[in-house]
Each structure stands twice: as C-alpha cells, then as structure tokens.
N, C-alpha and C. Protein backbone atom coordinates (compact mmCIF):
# COMPACT_ATOMS: atom_id res chain seq x y z
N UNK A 1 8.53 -5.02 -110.47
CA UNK A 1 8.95 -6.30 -109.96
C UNK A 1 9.02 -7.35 -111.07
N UNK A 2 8.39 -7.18 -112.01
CA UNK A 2 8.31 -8.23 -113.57
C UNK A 2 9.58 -8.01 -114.41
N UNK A 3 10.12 -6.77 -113.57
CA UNK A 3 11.35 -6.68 -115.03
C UNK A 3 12.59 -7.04 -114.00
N UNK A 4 13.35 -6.85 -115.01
CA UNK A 4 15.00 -7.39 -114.29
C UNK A 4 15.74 -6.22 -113.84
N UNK A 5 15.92 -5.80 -113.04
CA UNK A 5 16.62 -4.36 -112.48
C UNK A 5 17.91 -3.98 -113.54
N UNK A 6 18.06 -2.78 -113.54
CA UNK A 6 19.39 -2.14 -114.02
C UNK A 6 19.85 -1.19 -113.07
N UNK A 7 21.39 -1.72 -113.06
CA UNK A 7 22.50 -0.64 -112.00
C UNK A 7 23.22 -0.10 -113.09
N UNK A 8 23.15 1.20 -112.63
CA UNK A 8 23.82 2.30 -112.81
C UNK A 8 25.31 2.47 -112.61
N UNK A 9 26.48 2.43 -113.28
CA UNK A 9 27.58 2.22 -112.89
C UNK A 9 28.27 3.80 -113.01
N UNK A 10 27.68 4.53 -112.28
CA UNK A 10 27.92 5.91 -112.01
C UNK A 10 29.35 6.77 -112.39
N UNK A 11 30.01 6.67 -111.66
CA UNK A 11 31.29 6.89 -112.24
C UNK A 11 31.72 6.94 -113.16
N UNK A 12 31.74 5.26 -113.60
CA UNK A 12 32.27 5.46 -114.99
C UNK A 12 31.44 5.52 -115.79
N UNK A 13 30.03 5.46 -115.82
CA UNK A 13 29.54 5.82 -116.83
C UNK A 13 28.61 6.93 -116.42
N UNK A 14 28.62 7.76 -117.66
CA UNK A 14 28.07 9.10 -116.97
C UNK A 14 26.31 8.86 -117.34
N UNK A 15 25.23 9.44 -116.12
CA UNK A 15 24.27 9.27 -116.71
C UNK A 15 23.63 10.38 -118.60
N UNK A 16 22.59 9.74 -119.19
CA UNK A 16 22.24 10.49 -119.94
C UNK A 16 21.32 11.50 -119.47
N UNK A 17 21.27 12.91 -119.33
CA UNK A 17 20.43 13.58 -118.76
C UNK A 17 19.65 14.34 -119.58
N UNK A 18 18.77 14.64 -119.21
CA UNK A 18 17.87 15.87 -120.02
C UNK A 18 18.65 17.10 -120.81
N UNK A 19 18.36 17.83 -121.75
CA UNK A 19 19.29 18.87 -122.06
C UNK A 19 19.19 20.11 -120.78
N UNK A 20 17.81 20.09 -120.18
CA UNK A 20 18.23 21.69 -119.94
C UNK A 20 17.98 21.08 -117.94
N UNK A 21 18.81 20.10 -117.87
CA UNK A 21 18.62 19.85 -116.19
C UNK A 21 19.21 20.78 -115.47
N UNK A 22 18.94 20.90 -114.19
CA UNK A 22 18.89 21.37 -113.53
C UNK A 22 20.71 21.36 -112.34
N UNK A 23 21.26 21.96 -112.37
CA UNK A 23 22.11 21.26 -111.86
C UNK A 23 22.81 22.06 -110.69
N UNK A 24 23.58 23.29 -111.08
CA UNK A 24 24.07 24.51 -110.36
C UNK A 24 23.33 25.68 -111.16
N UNK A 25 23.93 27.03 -110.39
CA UNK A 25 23.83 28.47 -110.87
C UNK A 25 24.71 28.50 -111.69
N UNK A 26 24.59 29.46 -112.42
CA UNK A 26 26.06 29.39 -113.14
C UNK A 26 25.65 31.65 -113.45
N UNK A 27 26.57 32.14 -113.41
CA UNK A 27 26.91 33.07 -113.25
C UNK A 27 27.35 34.10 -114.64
N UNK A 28 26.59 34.96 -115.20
CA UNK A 28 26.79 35.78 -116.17
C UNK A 28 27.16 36.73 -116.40
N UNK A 29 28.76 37.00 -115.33
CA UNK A 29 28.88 38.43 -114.48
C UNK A 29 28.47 39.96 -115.49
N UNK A 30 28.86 39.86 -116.80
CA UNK A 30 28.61 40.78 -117.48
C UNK A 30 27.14 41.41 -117.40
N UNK A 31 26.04 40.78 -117.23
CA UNK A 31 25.00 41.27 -117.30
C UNK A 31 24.18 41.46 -115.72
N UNK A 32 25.32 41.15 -114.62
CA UNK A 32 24.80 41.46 -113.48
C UNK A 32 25.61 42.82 -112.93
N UNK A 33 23.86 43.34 -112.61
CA UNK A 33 23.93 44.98 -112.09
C UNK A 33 23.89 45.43 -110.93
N UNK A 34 23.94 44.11 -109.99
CA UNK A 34 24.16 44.30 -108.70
C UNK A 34 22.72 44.79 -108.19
N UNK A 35 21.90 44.64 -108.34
CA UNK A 35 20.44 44.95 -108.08
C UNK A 35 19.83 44.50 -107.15
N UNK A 36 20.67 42.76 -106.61
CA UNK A 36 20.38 42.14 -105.10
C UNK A 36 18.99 41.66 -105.25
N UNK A 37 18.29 41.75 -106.43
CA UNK A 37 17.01 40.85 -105.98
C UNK A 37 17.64 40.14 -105.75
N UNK A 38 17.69 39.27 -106.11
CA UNK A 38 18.44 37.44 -106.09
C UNK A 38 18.89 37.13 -104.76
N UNK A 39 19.95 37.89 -104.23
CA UNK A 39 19.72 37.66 -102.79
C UNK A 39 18.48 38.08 -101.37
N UNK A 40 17.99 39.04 -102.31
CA UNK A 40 16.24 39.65 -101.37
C UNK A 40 15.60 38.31 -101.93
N UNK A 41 15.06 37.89 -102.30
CA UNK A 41 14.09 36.99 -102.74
C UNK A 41 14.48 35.82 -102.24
N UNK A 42 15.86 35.06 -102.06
CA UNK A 42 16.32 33.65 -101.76
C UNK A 42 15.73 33.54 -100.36
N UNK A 43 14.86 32.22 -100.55
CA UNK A 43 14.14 32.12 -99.07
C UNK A 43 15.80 31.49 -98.04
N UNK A 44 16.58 30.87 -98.73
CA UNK A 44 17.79 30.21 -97.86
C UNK A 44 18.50 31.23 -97.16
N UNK A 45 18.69 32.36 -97.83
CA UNK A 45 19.84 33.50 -97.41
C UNK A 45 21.41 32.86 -97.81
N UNK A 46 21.43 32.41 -99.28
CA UNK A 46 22.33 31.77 -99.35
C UNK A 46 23.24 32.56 -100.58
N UNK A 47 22.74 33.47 -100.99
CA UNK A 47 23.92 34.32 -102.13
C UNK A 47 24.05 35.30 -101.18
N UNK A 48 25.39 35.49 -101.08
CA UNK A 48 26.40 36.95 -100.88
C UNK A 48 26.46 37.44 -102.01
N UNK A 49 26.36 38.71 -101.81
CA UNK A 49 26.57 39.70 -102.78
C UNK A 49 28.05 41.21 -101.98
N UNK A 50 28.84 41.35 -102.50
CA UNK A 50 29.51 43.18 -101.78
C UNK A 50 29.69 43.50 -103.23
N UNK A 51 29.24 44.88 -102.94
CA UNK A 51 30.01 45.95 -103.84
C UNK A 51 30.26 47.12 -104.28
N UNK A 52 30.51 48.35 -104.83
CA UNK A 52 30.67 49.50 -104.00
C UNK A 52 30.74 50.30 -105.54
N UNK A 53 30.02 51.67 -105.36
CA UNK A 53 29.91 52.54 -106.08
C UNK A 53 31.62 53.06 -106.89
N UNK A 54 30.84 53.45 -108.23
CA UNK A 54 32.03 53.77 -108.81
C UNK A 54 31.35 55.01 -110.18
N UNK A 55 32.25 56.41 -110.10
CA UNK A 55 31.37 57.17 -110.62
C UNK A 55 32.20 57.15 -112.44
N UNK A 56 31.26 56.93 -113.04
CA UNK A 56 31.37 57.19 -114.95
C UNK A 56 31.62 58.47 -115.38
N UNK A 57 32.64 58.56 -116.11
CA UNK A 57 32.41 60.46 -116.23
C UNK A 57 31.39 60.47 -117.63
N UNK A 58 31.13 61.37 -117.64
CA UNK A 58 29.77 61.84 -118.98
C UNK A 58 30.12 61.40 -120.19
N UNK A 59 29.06 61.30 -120.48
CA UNK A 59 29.28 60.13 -121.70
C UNK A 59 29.33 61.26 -123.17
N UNK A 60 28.98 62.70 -123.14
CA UNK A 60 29.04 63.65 -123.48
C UNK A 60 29.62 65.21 -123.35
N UNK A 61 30.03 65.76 -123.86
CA UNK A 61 30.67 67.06 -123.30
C UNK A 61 30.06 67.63 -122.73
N UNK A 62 29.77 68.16 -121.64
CA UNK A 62 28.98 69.01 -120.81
C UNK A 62 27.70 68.32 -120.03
N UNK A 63 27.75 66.87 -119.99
CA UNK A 63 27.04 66.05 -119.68
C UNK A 63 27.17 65.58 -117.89
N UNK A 64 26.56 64.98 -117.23
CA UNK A 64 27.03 64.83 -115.99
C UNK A 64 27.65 63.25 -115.30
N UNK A 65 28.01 63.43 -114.44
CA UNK A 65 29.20 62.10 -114.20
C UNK A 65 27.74 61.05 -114.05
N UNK A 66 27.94 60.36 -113.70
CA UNK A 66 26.97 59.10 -113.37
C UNK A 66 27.16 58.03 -112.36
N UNK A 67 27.14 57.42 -111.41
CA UNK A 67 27.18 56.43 -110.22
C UNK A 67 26.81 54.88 -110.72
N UNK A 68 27.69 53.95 -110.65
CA UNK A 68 27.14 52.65 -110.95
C UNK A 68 27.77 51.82 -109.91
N UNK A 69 26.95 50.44 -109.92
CA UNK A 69 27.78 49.64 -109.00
C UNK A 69 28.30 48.82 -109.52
N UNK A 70 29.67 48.16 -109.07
CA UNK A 70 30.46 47.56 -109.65
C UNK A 70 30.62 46.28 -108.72
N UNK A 71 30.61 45.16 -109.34
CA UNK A 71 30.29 43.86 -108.71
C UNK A 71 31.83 43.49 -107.51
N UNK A 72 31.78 43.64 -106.40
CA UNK A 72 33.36 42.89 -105.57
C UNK A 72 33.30 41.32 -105.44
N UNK A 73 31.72 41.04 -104.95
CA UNK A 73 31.98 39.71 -104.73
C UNK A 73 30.42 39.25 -105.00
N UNK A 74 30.79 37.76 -105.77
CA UNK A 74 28.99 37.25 -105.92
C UNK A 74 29.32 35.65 -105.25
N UNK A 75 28.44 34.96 -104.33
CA UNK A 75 28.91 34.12 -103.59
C UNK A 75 27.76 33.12 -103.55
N UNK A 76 27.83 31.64 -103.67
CA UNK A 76 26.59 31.24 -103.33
C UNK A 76 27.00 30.27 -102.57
N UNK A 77 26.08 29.91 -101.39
CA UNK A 77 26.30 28.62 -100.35
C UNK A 77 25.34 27.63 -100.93
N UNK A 78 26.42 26.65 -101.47
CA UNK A 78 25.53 25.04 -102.01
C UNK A 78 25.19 24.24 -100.95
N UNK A 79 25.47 24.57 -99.78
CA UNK A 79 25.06 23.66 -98.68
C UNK A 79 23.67 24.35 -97.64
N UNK A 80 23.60 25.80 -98.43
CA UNK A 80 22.33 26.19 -97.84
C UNK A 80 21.13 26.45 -98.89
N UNK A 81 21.34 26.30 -100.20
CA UNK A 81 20.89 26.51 -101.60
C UNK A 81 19.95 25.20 -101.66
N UNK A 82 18.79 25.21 -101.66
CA UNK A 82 17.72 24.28 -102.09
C UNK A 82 17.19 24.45 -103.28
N UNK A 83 17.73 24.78 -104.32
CA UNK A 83 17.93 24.77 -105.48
C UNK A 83 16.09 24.61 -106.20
N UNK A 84 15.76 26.03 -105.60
CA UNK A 84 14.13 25.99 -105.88
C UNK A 84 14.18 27.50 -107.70
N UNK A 85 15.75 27.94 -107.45
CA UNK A 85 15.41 28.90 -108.79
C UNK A 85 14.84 30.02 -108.78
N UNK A 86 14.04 30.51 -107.49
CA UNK A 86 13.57 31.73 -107.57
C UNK A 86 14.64 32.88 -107.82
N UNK A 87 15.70 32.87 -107.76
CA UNK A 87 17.30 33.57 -108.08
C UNK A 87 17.01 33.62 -109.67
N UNK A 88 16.83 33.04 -110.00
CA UNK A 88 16.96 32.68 -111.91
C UNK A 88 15.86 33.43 -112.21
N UNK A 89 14.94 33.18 -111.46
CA UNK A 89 13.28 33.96 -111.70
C UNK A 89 13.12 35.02 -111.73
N UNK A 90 13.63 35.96 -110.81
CA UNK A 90 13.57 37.27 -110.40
C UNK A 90 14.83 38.11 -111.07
N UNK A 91 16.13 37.67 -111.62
CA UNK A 91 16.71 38.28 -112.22
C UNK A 91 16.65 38.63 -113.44
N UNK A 92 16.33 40.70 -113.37
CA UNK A 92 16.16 40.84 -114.76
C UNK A 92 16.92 40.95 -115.53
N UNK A 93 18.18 40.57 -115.79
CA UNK A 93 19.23 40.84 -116.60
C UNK A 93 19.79 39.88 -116.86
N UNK A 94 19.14 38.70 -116.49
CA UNK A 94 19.53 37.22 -117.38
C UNK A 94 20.76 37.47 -116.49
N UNK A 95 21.25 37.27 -115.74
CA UNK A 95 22.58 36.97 -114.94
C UNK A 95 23.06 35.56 -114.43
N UNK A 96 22.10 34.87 -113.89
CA UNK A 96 21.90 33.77 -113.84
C UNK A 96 21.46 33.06 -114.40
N UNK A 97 21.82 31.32 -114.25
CA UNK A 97 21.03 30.41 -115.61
C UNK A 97 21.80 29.31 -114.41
N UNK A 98 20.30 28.04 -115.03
CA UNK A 98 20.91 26.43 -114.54
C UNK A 98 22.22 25.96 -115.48
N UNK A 99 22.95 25.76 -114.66
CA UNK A 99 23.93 24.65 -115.83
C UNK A 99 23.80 23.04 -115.30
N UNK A 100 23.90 22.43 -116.31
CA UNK A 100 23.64 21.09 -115.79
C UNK A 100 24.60 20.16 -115.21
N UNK A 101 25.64 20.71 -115.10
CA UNK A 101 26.28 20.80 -114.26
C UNK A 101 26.59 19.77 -112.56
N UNK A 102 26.66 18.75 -112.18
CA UNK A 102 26.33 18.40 -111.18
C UNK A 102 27.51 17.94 -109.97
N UNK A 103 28.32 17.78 -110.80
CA UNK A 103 29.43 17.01 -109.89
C UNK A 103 30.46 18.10 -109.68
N UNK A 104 29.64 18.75 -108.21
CA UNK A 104 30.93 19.52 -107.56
C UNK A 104 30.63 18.82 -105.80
N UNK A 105 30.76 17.63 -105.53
CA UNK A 105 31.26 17.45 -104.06
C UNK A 105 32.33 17.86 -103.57
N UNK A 106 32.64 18.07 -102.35
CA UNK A 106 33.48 18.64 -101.83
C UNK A 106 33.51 17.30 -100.54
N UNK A 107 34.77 17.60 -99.39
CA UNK A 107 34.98 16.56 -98.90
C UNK A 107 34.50 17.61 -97.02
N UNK A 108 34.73 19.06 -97.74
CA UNK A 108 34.08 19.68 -95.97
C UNK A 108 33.87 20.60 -96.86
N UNK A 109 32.27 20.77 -95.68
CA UNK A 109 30.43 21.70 -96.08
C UNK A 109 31.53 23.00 -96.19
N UNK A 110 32.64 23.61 -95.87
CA UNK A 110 32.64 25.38 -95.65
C UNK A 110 33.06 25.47 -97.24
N UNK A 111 33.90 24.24 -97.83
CA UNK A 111 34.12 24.97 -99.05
C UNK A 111 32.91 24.54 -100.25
N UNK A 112 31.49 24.42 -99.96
CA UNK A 112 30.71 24.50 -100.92
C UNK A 112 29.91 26.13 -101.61
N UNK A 113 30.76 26.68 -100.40
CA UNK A 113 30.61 27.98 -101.09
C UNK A 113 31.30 28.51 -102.25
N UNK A 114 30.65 29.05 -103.52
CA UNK A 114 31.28 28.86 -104.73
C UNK A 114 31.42 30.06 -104.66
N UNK A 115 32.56 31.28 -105.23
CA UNK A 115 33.17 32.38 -105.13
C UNK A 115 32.22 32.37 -106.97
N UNK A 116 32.07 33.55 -107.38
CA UNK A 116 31.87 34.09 -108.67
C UNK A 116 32.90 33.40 -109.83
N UNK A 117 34.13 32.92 -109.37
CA UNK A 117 34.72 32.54 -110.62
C UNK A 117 34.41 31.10 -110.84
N UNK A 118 34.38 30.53 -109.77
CA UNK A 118 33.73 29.19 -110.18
C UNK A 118 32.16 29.04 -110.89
N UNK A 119 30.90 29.90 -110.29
CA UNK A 119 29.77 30.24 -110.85
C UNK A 119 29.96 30.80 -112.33
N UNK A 120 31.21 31.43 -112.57
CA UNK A 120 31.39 32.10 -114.13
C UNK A 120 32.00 30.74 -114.86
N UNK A 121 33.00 29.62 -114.36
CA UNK A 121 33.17 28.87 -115.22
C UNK A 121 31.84 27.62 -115.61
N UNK A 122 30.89 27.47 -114.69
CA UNK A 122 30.35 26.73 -114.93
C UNK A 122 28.66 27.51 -116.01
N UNK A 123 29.00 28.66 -115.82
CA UNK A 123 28.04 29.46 -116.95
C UNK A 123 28.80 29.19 -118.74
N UNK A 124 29.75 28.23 -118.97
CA UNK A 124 29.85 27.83 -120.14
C UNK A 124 29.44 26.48 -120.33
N UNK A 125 28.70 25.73 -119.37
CA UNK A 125 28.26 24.26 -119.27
C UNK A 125 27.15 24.71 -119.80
N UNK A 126 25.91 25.73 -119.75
CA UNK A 126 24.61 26.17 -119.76
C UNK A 126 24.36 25.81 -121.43
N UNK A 127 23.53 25.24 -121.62
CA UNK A 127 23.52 24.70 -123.44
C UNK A 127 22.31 26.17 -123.29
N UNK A 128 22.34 26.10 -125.08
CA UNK A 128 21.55 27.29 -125.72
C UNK A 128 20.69 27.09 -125.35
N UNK A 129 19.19 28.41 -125.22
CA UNK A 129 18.06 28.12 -125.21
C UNK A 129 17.75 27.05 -126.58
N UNK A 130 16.42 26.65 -126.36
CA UNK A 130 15.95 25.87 -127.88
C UNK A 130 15.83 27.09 -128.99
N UNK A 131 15.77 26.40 -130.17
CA UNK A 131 15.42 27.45 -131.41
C UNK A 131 13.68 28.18 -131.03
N UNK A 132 13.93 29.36 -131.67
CA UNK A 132 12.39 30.05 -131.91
C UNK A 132 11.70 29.07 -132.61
N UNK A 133 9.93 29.12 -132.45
CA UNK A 133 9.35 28.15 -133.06
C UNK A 133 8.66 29.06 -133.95
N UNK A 134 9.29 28.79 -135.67
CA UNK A 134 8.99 29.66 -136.93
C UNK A 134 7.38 29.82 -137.26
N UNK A 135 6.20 29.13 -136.29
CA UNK A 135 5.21 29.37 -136.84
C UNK A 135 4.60 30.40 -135.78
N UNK A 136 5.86 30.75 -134.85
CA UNK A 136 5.36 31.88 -133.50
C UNK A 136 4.74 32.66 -133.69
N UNK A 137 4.19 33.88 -133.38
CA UNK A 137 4.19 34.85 -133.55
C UNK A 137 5.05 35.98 -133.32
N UNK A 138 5.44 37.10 -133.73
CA UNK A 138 6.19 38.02 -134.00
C UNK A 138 6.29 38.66 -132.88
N UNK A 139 7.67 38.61 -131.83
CA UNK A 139 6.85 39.80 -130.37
C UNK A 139 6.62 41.30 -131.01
N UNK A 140 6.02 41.88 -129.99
CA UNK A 140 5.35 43.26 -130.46
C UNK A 140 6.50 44.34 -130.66
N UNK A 141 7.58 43.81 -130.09
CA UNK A 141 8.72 45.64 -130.08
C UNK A 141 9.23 45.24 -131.09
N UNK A 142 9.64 44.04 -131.87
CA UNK A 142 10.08 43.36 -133.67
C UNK A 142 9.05 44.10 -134.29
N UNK A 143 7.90 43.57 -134.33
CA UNK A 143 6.72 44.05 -134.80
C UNK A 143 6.93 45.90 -135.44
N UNK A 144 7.01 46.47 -134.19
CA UNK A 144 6.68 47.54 -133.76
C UNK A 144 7.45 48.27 -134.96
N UNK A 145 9.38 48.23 -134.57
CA UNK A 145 10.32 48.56 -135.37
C UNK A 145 10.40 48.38 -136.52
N UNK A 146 9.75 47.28 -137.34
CA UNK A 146 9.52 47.02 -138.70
C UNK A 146 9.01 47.71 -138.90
N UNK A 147 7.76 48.03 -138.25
CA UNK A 147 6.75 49.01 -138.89
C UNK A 147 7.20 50.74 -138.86
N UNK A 148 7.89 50.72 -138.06
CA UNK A 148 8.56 52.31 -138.49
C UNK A 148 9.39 52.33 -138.98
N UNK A 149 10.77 51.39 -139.26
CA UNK A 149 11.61 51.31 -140.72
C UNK A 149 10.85 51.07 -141.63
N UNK A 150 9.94 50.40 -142.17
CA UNK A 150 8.81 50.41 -143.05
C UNK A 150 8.40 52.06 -143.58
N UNK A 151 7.76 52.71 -142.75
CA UNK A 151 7.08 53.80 -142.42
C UNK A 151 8.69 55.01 -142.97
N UNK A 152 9.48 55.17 -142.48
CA UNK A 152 10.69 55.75 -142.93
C UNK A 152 11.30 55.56 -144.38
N UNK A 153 10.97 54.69 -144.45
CA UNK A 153 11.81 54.42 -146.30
C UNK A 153 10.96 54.49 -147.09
N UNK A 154 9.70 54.50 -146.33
CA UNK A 154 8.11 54.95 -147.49
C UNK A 154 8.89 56.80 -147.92
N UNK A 155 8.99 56.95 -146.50
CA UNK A 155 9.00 58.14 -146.33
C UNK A 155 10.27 59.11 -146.92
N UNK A 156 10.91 58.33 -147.20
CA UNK A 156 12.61 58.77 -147.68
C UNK A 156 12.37 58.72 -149.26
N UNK A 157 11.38 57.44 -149.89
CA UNK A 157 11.43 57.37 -151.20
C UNK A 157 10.35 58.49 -151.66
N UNK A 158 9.39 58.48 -151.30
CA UNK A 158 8.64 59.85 -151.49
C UNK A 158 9.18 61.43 -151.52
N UNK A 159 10.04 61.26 -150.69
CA UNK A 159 11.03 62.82 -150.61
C UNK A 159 12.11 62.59 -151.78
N UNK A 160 12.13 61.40 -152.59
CA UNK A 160 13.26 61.75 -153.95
C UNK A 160 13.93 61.20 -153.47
N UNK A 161 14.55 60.73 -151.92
CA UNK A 161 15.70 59.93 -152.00
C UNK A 161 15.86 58.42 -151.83
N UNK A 162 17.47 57.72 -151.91
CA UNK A 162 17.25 56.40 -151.51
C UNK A 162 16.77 56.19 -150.13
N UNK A 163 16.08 55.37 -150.11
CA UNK A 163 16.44 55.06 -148.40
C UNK A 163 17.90 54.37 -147.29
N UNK A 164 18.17 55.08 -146.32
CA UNK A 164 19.38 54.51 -145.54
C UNK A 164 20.19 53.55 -145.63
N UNK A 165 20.91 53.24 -146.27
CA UNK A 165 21.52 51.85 -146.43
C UNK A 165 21.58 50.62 -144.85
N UNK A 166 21.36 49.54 -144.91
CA UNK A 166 21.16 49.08 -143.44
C UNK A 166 20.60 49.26 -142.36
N UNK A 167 19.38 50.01 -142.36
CA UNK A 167 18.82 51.00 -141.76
C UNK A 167 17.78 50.19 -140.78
N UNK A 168 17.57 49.42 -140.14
CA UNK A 168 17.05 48.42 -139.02
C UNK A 168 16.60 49.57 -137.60
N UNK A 169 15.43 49.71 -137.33
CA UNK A 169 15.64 51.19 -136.43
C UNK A 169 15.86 50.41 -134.90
C-alpha cells in the first residue's frame, strides 16, 4: 500500500519470465516409445495416446524379426490438464518437457486439445537444460568407462601395441 502500483500492459508488452517456466508440454516424438506411463499416471485422464504394432526384420542374418510400437496419435486436453507434471516425471525417455510457452487461447474448450504436431512445434520453445556444474562430481557409468578405456590401453601398450585410435568404450 506505500508503493505506487504498476500495470502490466500485457499484450503489448510481453512479460519477463523465468527461464525454465512452466508453460505447456511440449512433445519429443523421437524419443517416445509409446510406453503410456504418462497417460497411466495423469490423475486428469487428459493425454490420448493410439498406436499399433509394427514388426523390424533382424537386425542380423539369421537373427529374429522384432515387434515395436509405433506412435498414431499423442493428444493432450489443455482444458482437462492441471498442469501438475507428473507426465514429465514418470517419462523415461525424456519425451516430454515444459516449454514456456503460454499463449495458446482458443475461442471454444473442444479445440484445446493439442494433436502431437502442435506439442512437437512447441518442443522447440523448451530452452537448454543449465550447464553441468564443473566442480560436480563425475556420474558413476563416465566414471566407470574411463576406467576400462584406461584399463585397455594399459593393456594394449603392454602387449607391444598402440592403443585404438579414438577408442572411448
């Protein structure tokens, strides 16, 4: 009440927001495997998911075909979506991500359902994670692999030869 109010002139000026707000889903179709947590877990019942088996032939000669699912449709209802993230949480394949994203009104509730291509264009709004913090520690499977390319080129120079050129295991 001591200070002098400020209005927001919305429209035309856009607010400044946080980098990593919160805004829509945004959609990473490449790395979604159709696995349906995301829609098991949504307390709303608000992602559709269809999609239907498709068999790989062997990835080797004499090898056997393989079954995968192939994505038909990924769907989310913004008018039943309470935008709590457990979708983002539970997916293990990084498929989903917030984009900050905010201004998609619509003028009637049926078309706030966003089809996958709209969720895929707004997965280029999503800014980078932040940088690694250089005084981190090392995760353990980095760790791990150093130490047996380590362990290998000990092991290559002892036998008389060079070790592998580029050799990262």
């Amino acid at each position: 009440m001591t200070r002098k109010s400020h209005t927001a002139h919305y429209p035309d000026a856009q607010p400044a927001l946080p980098p990593r707000t919160r805004g829509v889903i945004g959609l990473f179709e490449e790395n979604c495997t159709v696995c349906m947590l995301c829609a098991r877990e949504c307390p709303d019942w608000c992602i559709y998911i269809d999609s239907h088996k498709e068999t790989v032939p062997p990835a080797a000669p004499g090898g056997r075909e393989r079954s995968r699912n192939v994505l038909d449709r990924f769907a989310i209802d913004f008018a039943l979506c309470m935008y709590c993230g457990i979708c983002i949480e539970v997916c293990p394949f990084d498929a989903l991500f917030w984009s900050p994203e905010f201004e998609y009104a619509e003028t009637d509730i049926r078309e706030l359902t966003h089809e996958r291509d709209k969720l895929r264009e707004w997965m280029w709004t999503v800014p980078a994670p932040p940088a690694l913090d250089p005084k981190a520690e090392e995760p353990k499977e980095v760790a791990a692999a150093r130490k047996a390319a380590e362990k290998l080129a000990a092991a290559q120079e002892q036998a008389g030869r060079p070790p592998a050129e580029g050799g990262d295991a």
